[in-house]
Protein backbone atom coordinates (compact mmCIF):
# COMPACT_ATOMS: atom_id res chain seq x y z
CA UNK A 1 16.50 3.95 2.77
CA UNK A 2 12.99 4.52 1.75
CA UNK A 3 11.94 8.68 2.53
CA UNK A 4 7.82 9.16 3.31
CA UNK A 5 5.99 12.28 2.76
CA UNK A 6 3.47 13.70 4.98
CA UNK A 7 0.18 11.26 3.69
CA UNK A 8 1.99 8.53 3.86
CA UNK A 9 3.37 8.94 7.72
CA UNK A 10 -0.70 9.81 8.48
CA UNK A 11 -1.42 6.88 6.95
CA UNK A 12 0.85 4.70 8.88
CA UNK A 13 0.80 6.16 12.36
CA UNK A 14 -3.06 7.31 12.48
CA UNK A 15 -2.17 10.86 12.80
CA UNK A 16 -3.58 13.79 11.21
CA UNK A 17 -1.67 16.73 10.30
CA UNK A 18 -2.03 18.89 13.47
CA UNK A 19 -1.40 16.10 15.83
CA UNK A 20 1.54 15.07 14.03
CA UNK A 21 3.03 18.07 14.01
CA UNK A 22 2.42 19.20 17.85
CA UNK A 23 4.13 15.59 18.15
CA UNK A 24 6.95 17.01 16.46
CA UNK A 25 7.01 20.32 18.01
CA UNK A 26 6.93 18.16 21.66
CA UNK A 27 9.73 15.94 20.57
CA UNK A 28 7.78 12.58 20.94
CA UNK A 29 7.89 12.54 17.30
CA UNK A 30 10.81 12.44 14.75
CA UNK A 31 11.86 15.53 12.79
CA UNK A 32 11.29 15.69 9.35
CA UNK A 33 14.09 15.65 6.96
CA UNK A 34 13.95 19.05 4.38
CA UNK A 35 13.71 17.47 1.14
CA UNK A 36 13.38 20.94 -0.83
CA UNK A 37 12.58 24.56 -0.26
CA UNK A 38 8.88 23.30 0.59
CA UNK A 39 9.06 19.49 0.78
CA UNK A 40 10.19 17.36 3.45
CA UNK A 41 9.79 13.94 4.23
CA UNK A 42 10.28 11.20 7.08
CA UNK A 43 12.46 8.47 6.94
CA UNK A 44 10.65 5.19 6.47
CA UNK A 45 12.81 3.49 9.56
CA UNK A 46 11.89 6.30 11.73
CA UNK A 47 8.49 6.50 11.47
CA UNK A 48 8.33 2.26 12.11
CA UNK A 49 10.51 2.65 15.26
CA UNK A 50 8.04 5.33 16.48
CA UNK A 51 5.16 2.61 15.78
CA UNK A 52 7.36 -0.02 17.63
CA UNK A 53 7.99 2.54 20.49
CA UNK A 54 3.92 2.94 20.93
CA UNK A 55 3.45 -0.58 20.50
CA UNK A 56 5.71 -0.93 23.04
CA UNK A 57 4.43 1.70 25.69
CA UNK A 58 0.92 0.40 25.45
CA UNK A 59 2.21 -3.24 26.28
CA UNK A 60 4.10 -2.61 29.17
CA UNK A 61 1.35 -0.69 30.73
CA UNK A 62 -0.78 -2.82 32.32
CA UNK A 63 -3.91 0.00 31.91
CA UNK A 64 -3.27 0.35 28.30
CA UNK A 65 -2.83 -2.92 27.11
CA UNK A 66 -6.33 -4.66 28.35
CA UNK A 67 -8.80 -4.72 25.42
């Protein structure tokens, strides 16, 4: 199991800080795992079941998913 830190879930999802966090503070994102007394860091299969769970959203809403 592969553990991200905070550039590399922005990188992935899109997200900034700020809107990753409020994400997190809303619960439509996952927690972050405490990695030290000032590090933490998201697991790798988490963040790509988020990603899946977007992907997903946008194409079974028939508004979302016309380009």
């Amino acid at each position: 199991m592969k553990i991200l830190r905070r550039p590399a879930v922005e990188d992935r999802t899109g997200l900034k800080h700020t809107a990753l966090y409020e994400r997190i503070s809303n619960g439509t994102f996952p927690r972050p795992v405490p990695l030290g007394p000032q590090a933490v860091g998201w697991p790798e299969h988490e963040v790509d079941d988020w990603i899946r769970g977007q992907i997903a959203k946008r194409d079974s809403n028939p508004e979302t998913s016309k380009t």
